[in-house]
Protein backbone atom coordinates (compact mmCIF):
# COMPACT_ATOMS: atom_id res chain seq x y z
CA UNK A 1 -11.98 33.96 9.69
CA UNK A 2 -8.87 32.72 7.97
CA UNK A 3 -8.03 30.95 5.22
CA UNK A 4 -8.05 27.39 5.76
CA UNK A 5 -4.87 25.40 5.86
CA UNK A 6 -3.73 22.24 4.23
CA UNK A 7 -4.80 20.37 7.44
CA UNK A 8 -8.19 21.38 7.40
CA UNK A 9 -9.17 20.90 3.52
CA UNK A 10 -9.83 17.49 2.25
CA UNK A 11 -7.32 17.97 -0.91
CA UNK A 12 -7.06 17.01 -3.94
CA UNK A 13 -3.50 17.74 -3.63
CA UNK A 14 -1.99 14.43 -2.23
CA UNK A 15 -0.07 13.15 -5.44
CA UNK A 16 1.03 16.77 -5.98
CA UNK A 17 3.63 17.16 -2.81
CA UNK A 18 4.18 13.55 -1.08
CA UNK A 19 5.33 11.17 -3.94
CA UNK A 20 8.99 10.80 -4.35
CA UNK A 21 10.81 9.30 -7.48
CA UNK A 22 10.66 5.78 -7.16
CA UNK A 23 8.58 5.64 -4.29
CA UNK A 24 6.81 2.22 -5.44
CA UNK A 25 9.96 0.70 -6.51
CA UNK A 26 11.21 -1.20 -2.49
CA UNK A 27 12.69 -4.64 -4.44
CA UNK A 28 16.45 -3.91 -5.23
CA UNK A 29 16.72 -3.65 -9.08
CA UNK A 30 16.87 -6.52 -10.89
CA UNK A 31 16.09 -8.84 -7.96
CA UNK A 32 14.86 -12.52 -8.92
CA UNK A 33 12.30 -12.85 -6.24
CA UNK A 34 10.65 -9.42 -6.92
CA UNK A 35 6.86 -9.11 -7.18
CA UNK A 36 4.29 -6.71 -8.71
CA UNK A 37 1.35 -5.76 -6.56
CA UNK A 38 -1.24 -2.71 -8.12
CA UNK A 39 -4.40 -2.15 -8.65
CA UNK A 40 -7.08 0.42 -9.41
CA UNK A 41 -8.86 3.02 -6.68
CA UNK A 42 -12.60 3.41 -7.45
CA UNK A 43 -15.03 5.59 -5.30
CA UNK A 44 -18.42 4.63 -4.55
CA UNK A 45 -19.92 5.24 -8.01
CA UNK A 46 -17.15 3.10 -9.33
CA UNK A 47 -15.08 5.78 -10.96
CA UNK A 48 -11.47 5.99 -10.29
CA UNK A 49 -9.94 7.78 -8.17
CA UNK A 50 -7.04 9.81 -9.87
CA UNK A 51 -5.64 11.93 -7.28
CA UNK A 52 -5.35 9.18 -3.89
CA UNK A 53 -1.88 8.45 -2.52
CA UNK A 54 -1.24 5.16 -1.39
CA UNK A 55 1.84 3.85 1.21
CA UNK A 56 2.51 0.34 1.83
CA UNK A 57 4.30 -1.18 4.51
CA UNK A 58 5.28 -5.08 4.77
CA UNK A 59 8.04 -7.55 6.69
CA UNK A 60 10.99 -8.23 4.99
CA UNK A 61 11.05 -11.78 3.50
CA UNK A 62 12.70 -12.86 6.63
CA UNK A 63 10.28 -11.88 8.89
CA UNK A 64 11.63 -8.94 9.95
CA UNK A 65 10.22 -5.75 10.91
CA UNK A 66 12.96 -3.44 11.06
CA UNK A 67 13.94 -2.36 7.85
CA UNK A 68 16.25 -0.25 6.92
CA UNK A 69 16.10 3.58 6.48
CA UNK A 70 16.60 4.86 3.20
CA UNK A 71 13.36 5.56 0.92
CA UNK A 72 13.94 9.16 1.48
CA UNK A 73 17.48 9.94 1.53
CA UNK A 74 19.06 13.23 0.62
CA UNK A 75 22.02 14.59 -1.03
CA UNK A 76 24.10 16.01 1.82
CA UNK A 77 25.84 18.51 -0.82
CA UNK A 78 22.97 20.07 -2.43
CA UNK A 79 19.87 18.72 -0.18
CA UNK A 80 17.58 17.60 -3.42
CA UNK A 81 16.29 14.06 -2.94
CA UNK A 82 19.51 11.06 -3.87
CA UNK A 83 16.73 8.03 -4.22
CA UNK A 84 17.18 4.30 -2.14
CA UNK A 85 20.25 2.94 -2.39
CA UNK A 86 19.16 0.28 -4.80
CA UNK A 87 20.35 -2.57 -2.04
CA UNK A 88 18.44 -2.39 1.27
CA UNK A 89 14.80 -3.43 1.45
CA UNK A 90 13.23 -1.07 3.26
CA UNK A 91 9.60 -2.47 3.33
CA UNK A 92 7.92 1.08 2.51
CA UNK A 93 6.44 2.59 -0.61
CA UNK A 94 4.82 5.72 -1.34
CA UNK A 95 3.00 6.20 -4.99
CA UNK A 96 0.12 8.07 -6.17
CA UNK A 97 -2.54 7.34 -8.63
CA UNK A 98 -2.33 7.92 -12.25
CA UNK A 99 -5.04 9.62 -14.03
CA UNK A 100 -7.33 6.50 -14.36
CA UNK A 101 -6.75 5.83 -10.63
CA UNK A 102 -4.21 3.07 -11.06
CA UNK A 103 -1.22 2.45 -8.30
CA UNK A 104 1.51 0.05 -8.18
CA UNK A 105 4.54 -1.45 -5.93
CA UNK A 106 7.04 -3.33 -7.22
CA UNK A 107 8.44 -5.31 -3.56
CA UNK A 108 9.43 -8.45 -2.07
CA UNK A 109 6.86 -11.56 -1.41
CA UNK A 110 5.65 -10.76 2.35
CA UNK A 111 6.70 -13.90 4.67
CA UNK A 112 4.67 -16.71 5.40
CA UNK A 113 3.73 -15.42 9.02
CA UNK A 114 2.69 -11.90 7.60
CA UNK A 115 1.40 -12.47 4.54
CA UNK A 116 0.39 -9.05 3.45
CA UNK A 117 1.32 -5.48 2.54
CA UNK A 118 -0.29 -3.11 5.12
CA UNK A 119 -2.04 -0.16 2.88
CA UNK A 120 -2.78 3.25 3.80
CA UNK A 121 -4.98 5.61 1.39
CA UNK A 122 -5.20 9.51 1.26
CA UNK A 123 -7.91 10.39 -0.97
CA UNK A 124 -9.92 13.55 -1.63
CA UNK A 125 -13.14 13.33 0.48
CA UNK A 126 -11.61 11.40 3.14
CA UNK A 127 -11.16 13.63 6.27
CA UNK A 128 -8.92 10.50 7.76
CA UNK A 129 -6.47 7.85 5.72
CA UNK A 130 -8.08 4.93 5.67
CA UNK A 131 -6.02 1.16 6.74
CA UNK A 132 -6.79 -2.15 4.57
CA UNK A 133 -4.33 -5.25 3.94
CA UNK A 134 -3.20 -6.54 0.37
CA UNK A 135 -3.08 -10.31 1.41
CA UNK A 136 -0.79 -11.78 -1.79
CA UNK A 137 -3.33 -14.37 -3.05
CA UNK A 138 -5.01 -15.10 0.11
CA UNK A 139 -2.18 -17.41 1.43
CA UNK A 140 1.65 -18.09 1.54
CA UNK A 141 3.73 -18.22 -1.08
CA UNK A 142 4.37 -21.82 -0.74
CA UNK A 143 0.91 -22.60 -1.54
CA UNK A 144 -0.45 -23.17 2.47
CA UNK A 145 -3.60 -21.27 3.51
CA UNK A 146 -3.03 -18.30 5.69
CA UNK A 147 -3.96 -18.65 9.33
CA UNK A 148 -4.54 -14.56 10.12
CA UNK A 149 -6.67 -13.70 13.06
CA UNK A 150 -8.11 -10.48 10.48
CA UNK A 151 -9.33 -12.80 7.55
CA UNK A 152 -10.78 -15.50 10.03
CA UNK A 153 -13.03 -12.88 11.37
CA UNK A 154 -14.34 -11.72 8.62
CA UNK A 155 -17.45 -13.43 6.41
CA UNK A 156 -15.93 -15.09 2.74
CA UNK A 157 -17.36 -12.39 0.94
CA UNK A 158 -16.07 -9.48 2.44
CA UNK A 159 -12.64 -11.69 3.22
CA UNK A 160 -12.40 -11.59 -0.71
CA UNK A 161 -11.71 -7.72 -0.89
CA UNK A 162 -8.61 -7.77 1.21
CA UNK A 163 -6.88 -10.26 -1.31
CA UNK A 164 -4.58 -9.67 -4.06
CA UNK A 165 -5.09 -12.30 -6.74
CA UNK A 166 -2.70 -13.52 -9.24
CA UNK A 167 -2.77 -12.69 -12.35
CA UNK A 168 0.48 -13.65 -14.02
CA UNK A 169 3.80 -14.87 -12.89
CA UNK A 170 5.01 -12.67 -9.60
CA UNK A 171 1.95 -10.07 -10.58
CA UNK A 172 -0.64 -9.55 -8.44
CA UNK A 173 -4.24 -7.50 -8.58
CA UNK A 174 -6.01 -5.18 -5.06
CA UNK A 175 -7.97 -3.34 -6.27
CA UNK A 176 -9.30 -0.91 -3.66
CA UNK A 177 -12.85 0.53 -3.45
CA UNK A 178 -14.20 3.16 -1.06
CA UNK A 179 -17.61 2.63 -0.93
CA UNK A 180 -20.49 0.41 -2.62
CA UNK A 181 -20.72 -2.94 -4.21
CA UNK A 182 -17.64 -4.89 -3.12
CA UNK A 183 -16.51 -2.41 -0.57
CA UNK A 184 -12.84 -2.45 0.65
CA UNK A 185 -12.84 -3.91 4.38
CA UNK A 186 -11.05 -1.12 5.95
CA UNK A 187 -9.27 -1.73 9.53
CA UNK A 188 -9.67 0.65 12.65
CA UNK A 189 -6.64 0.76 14.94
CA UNK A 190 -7.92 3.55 16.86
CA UNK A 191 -9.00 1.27 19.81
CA UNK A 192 -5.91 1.63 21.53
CA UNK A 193 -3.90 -1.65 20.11
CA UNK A 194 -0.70 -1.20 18.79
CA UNK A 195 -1.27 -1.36 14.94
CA UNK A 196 2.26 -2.55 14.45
């Protein structure tokens, strides 16, 4: 039989090849509105998680889904990796965990009609990323609740684990957990619907 390949084992190896240098950093430098959104990964005993990779995908404070390519761009002389462009927002992130399972994005507030960062999560044991929402304190930024057909459906409690609370000026808190007490609601796009 041969030797298994990296698409059949489970890893630990995702924070070894797919992070990029400044992968969680999709605010320009320097820009006034930027926000901080991290948190911890814990498994289902409640230790962290030290070796998950984590991408994030959100609107564009307009509203706009586009974005602009750039995250992963190359020098055309030598091929090695040139970094964003330090202007465009291009709405994606990629960062892994540190050694006590903590992540973070530094990125523009979502807008008002799409409130959240869309999270996916590669983590040894998991033979399939999982999908989950960071909903920036559970409403707009202007202070109005959020009207989202995924948070409606869900019961308060469980509703909680899909927000990122404040906890300091333009810093926010999701933490994520994979199993257990306070379980991460996790969303399943594999019934056909488009998940964009």
């Amino acid at each position: 039989m041969p030797a298994p390949t990296p698409s059949q084992t489970i890893g630990p190896f995702y924070g070894y090849a797919l992070p990029f240098p400044g992968g969680g950093e999709v605010a320009p430098p320097e820009h006034p509105e930027a926000i901080t959104v991290h948190g911890h990964v814990y498994d289902g005993a409640g230790s962290p998680v030290p070796d998950a990779l984590l991408e994030t995908w959100q609107a564009a404070p307009d509203g706009s889904l586009a974005g602009h390519p750039g995250s992963l761009r190359r020098n055309p002389v030598t091929g090695g990796f040139l970094g964003r462009n330090g202007v465009d927002f291009t709405g994606f992130a990629r960062v892994a965990t540190d050694a006590d399972g903590h992540w973070g994005v530094r990125t523009l507030p979502p807008p008002a009609a799409l409130p959240y960062l869309s999270v996916c999560l590669f983590a040894r044991g998991l033979t399939h990323h999982l999908f989950t929402r960071a909903y920036v304190d559970g409403r707009t930024l202007d202070g109005r609740a959020v009207d989202d057909a995924v948070l409606s459906a869900l019961p308060e409690q469980r509703r909680a684990t899909l927000v990122a609370r404040e906890e300091g000026p333009r810093r926010y808190r999701f933490d994520i957990r994979l199993q257990g007490p306070g379980e991460t609601v996790f969303l399943d796009f594999g019934s056909g619907d488009d998940a964009r």
